[in-house]
C-alpha atoms as a PDB file:
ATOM      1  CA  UNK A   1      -1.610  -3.182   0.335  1.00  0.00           C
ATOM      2  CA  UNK A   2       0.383  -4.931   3.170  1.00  0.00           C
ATOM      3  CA  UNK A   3      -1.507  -3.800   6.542  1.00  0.00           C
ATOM      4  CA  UNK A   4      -1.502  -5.309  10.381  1.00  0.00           C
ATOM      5  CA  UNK A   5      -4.484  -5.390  11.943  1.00  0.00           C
ATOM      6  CA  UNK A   6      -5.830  -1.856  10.006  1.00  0.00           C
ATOM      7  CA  UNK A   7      -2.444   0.235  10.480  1.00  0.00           C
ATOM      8  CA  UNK A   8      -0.504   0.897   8.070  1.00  0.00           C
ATOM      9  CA  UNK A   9       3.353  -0.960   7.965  1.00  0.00           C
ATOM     10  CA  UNK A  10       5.920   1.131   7.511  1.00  0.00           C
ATOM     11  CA  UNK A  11       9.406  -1.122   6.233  1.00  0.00           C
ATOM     12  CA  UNK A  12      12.996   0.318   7.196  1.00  0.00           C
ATOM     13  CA  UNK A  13      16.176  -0.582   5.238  1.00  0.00           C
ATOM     14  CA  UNK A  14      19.448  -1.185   5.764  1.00  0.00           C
ATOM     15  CA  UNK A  15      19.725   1.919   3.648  1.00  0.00           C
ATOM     16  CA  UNK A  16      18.125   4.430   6.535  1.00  0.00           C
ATOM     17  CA  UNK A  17      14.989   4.161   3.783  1.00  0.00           C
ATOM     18  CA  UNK A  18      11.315   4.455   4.914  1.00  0.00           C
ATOM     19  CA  UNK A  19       8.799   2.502   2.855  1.00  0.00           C
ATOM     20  CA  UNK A  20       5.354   3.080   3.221  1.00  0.00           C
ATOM     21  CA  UNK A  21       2.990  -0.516   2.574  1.00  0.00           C
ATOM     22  CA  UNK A  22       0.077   0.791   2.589  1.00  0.00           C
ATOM     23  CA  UNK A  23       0.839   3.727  -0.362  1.00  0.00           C
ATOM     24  CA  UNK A  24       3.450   1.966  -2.024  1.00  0.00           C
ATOM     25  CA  UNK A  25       5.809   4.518  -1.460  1.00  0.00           C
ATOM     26  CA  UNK A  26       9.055   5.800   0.392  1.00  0.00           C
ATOM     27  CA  UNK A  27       8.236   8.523   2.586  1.00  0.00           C
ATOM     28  CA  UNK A  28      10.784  10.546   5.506  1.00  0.00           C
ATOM     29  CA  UNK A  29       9.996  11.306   9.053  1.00  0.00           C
ATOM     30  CA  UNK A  30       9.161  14.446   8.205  1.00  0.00           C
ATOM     31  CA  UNK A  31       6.174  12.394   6.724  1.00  0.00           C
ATOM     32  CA  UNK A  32       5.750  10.022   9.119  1.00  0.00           C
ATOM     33  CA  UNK A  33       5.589  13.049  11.836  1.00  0.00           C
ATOM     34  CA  UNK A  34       2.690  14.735   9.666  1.00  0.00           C
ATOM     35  CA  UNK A  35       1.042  11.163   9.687  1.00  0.00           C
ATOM     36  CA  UNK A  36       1.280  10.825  13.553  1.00  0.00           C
ATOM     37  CA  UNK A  37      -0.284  14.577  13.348  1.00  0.00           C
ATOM     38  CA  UNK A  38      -2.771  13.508  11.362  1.00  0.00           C
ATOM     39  CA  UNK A  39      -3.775  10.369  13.521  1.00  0.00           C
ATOM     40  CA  UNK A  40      -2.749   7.715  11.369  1.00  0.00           C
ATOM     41  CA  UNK A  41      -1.776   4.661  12.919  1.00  0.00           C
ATOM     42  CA  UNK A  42       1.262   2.531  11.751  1.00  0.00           C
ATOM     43  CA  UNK A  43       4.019   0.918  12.816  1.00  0.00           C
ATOM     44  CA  UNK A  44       7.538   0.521  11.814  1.00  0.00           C
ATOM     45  CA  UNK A  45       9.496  -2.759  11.293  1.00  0.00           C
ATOM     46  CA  UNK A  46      12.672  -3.614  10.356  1.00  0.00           C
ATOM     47  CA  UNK A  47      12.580  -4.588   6.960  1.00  0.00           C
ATOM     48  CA  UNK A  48      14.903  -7.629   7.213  1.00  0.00           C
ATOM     49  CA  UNK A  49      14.120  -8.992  10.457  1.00  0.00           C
ATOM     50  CA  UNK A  50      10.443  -8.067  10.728  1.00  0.00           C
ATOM     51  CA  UNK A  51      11.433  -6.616  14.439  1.00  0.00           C
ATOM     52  CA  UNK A  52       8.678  -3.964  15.349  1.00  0.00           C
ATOM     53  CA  UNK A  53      10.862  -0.336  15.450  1.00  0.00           C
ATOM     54  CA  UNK A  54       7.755   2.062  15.865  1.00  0.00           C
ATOM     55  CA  UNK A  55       9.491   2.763  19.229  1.00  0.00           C
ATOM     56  CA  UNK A  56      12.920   3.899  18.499  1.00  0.00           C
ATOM     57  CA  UNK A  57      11.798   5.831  15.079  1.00  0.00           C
ATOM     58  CA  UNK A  58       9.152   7.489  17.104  1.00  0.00           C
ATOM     59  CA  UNK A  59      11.718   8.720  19.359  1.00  0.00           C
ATOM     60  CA  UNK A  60      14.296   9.235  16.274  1.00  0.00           C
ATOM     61  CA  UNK A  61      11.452  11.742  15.079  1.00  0.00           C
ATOM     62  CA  UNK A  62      11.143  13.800  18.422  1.00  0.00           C
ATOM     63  CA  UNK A  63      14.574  14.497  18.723  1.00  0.00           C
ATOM     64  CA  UNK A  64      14.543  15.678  15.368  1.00  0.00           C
ATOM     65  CA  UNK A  65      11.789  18.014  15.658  1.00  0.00           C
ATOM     66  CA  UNK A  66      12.976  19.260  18.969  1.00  0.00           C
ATOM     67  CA  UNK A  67      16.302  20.063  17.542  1.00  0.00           C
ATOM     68  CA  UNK A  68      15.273  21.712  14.002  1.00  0.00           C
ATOM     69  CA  UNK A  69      12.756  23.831  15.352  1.00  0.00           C
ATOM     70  CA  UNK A  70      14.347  25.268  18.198  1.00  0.00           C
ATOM     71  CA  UNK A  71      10.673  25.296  19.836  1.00  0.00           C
ATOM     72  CA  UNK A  72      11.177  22.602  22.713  1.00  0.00           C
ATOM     73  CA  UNK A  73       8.320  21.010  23.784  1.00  0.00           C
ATOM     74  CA  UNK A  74       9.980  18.759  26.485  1.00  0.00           C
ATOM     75  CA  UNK A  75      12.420  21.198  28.724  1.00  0.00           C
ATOM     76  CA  UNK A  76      15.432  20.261  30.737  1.00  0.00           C
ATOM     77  CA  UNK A  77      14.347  19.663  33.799  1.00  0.00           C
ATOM     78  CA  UNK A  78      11.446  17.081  32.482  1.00  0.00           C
ATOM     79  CA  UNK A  79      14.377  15.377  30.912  1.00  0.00           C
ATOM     80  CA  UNK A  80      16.382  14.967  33.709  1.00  0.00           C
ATOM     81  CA  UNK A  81      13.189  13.393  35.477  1.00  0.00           C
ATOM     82  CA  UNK A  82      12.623  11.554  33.180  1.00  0.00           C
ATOM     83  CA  UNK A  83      15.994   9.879  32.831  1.00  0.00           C
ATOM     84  CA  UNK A  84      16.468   9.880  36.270  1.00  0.00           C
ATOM     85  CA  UNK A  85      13.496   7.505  36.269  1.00  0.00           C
ATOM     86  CA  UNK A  86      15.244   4.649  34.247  1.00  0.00           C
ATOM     87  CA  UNK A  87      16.385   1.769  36.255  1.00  0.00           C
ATOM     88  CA  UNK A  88      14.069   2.937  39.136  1.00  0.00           C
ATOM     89  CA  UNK A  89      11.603   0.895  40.690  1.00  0.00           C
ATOM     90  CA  UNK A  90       9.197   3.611  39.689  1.00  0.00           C
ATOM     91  CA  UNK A  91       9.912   2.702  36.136  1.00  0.00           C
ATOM     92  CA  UNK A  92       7.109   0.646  35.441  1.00  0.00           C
ATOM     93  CA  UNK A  93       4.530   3.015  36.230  1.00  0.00           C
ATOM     94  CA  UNK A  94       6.163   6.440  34.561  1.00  0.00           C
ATOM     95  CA  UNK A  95       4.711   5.243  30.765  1.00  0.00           C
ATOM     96  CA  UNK A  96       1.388   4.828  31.775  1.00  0.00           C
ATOM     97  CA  UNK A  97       1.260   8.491  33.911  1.00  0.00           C
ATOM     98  CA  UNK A  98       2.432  10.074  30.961  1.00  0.00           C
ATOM     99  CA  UNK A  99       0.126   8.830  28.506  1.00  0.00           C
ATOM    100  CA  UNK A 100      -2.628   9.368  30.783  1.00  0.00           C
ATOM    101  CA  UNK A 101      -1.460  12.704  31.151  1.00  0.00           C
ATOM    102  CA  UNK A 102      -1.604  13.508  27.906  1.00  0.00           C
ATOM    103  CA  UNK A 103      -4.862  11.627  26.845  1.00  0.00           C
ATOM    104  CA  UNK A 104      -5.806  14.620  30.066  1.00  0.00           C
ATOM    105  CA  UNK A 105      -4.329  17.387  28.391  1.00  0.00           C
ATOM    106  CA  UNK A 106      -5.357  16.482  24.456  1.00  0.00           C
ATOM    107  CA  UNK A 107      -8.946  16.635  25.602  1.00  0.00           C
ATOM    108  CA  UNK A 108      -8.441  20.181  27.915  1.00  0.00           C
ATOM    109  CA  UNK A 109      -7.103  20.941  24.654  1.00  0.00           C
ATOM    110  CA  UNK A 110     -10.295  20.013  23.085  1.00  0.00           C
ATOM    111  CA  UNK A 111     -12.665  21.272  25.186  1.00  0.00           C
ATOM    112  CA  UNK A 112     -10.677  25.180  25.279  1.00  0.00           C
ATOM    113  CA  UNK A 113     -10.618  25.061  21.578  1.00  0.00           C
ATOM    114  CA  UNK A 114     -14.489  24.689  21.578  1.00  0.00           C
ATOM    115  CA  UNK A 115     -14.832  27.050  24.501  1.00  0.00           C
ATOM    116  CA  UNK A 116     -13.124  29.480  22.224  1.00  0.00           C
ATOM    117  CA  UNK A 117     -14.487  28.745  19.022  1.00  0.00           C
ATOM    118  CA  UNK A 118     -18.123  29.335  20.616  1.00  0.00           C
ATOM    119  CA  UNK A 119     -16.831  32.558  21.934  1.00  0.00           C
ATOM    120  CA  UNK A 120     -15.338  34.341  19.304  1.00  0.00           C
ATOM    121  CA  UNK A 121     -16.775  32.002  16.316  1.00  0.00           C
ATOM    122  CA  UNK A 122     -14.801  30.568  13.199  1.00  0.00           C
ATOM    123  CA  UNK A 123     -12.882  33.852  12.878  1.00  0.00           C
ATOM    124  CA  UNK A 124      -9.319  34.309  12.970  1.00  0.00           C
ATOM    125  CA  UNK A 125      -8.329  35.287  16.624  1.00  0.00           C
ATOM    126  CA  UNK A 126      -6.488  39.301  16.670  1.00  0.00           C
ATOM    127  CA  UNK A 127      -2.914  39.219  17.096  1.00  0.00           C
ATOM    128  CA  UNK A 128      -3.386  40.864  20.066  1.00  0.00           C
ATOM    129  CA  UNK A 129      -4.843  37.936  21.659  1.00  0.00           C
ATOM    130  CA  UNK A 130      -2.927  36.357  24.465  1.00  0.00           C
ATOM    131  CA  UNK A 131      -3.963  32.750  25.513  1.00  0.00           C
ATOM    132  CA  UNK A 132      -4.434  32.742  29.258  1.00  0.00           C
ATOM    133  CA  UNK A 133      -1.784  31.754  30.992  1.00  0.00           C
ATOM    134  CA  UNK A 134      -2.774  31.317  34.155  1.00  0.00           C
ATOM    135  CA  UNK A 135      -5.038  28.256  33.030  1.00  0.00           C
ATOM    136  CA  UNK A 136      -1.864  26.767  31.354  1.00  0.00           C
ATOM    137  CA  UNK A 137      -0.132  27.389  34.880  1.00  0.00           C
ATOM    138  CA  UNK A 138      -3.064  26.184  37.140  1.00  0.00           C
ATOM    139  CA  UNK A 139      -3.235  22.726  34.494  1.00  0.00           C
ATOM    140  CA  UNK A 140       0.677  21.906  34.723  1.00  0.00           C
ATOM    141  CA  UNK A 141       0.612  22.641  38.502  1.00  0.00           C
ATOM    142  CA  UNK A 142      -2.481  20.384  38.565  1.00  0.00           C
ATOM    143  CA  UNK A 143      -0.799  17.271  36.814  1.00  0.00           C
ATOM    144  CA  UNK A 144       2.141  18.317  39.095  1.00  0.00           C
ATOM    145  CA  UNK A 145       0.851  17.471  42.108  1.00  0.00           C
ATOM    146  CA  UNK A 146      -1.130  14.278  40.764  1.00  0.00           C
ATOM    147  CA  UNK A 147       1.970  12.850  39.453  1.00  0.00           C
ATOM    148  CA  UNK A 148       3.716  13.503  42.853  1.00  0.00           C
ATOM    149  CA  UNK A 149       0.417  11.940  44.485  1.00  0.00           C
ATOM    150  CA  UNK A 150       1.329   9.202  42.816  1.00  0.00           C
ATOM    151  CA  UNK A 151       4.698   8.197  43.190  1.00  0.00           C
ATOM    152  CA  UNK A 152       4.403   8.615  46.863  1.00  0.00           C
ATOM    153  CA  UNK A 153       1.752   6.203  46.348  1.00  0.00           C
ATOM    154  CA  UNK A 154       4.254   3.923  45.263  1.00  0.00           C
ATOM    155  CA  UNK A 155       7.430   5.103  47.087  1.00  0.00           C
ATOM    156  CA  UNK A 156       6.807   6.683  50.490  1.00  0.00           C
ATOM    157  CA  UNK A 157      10.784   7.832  50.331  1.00  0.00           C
ATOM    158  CA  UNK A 158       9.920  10.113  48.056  1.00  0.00           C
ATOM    159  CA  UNK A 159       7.351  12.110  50.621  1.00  0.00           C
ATOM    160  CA  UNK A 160      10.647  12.724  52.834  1.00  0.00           C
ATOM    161  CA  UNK A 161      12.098  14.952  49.737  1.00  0.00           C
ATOM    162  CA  UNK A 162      12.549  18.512  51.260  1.00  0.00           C
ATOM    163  CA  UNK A 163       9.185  20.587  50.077  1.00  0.00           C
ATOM    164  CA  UNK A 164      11.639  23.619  49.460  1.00  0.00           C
ATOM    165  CA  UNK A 165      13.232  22.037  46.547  1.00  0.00           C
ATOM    166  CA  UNK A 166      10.134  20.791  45.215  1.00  0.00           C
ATOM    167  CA  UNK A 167       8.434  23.809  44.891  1.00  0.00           C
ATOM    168  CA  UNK A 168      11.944  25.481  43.542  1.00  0.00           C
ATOM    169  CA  UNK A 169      11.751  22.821  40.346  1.00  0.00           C
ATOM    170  CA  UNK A 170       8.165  23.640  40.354  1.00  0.00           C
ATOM    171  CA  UNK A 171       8.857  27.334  39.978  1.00  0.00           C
ATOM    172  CA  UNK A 172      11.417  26.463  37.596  1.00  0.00           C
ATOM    173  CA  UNK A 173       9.147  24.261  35.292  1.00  0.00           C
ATOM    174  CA  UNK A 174       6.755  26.910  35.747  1.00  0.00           C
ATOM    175  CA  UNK A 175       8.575  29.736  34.434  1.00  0.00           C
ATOM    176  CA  UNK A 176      10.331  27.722  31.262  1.00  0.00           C
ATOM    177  CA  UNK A 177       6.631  26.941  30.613  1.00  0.00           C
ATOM    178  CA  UNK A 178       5.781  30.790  30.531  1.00  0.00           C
ATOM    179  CA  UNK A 179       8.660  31.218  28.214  1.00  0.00           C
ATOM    180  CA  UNK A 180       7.724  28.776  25.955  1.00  0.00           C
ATOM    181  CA  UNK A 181       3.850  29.941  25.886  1.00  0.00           C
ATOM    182  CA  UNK A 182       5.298  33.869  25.364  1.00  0.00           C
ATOM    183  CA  UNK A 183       7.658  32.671  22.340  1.00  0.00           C
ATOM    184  CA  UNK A 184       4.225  30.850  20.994  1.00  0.00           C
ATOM    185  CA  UNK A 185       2.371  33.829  21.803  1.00  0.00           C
ATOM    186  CA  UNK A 186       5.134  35.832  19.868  1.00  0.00           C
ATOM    187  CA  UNK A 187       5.335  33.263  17.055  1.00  0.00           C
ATOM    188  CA  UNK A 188       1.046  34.174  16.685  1.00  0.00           C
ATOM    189  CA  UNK A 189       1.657  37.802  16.818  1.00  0.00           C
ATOM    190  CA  UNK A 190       4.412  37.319  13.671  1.00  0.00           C
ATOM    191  CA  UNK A 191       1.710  34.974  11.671  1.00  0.00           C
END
């Protein structure tokens, strides 16, 4: 069993193939995605030049479930910040927001799942429920303004951005975010 340092070493081929050391077998993203799910740690080399890949096939993976699905989890306007950030001396610090972010959000996550589960116990919730959105709305505006706390932190230019236009995206992000939690909410109802 070929591991590195306890994670798992996933080889990929010329051939587009996905070999998994640590089972002994070749496995798809599709896997690899329901590993990541799972919190399994690995990482991905090329299997000829021993180059770590866990990056780009990471990335290969969330473009693929973002276009299959047709559920987006990352809308437009995040996208265009986001490459709008590349080459920009704010670069450096845009990887470790976001994972903080996250880390944030995965344990809100956490701690509303137990809220819930000690409110209405192990039982399935009625397809009538509707998750409030107003939390959702008050976290993302919330992250919002610390991320914008931030980079004028770093860049007092971007202080000087009109507030009208800022609080337009911010309305925008905020309403794609209600659509997304209503087709969720609609996706619950169906199940």
């Amino acid at each position: 069993m070929a591991k590195n340092d306890g994670e798992i070493v996933i080889k990929k081929y010329a051939n587009r193939r996905l070999y998994n050391t640590g089972t002994s077998t070749y496995v798809t993203l599709d896997d690899l995605a329901k590993m990541v799910k799972k919190g399994e740690d690995f990482t991905v080399q090329d299997a000829k030049s021993g180059e770590d890949i866990t990056h780009s096939v990471l990335t290969q993976i969330i473009f693929e479930q973002e276009s299959k699905t047709g559920n987006t989890l990352l809308p437009i306007s995040f996208l265009r910040q986001l490459i709008g950030y590349y080459g920009d001396q704010m670069q450096m610090v845009v990887p470790s927001f976001l994972e903080h972010s996250m880390k944030a959000f995965t344990e809100q996550q956490a701690q509303m799942r137990e809220q819930m589960t000690s409110a209405f116990g192990e039982m399935p919730l009625p397809k009538n429920f509707q998750m409030p959105i107003q939390l959702m709305e008050e976290q993302v505006k919330r992250n919002t303004d610390m991320f914008h706390q931030a980079m004028q932190m770093f860049s007092p230019f971007l202080a000087t951005q009109p507030q009208k236009e800022s609080k337009k995206a911010e309305a925008k992000d905020i309403d794609e975010l209600k659509e997304q939690l209503r087709s969720l909410q609609n996706k619950l109802d169906n199940l």
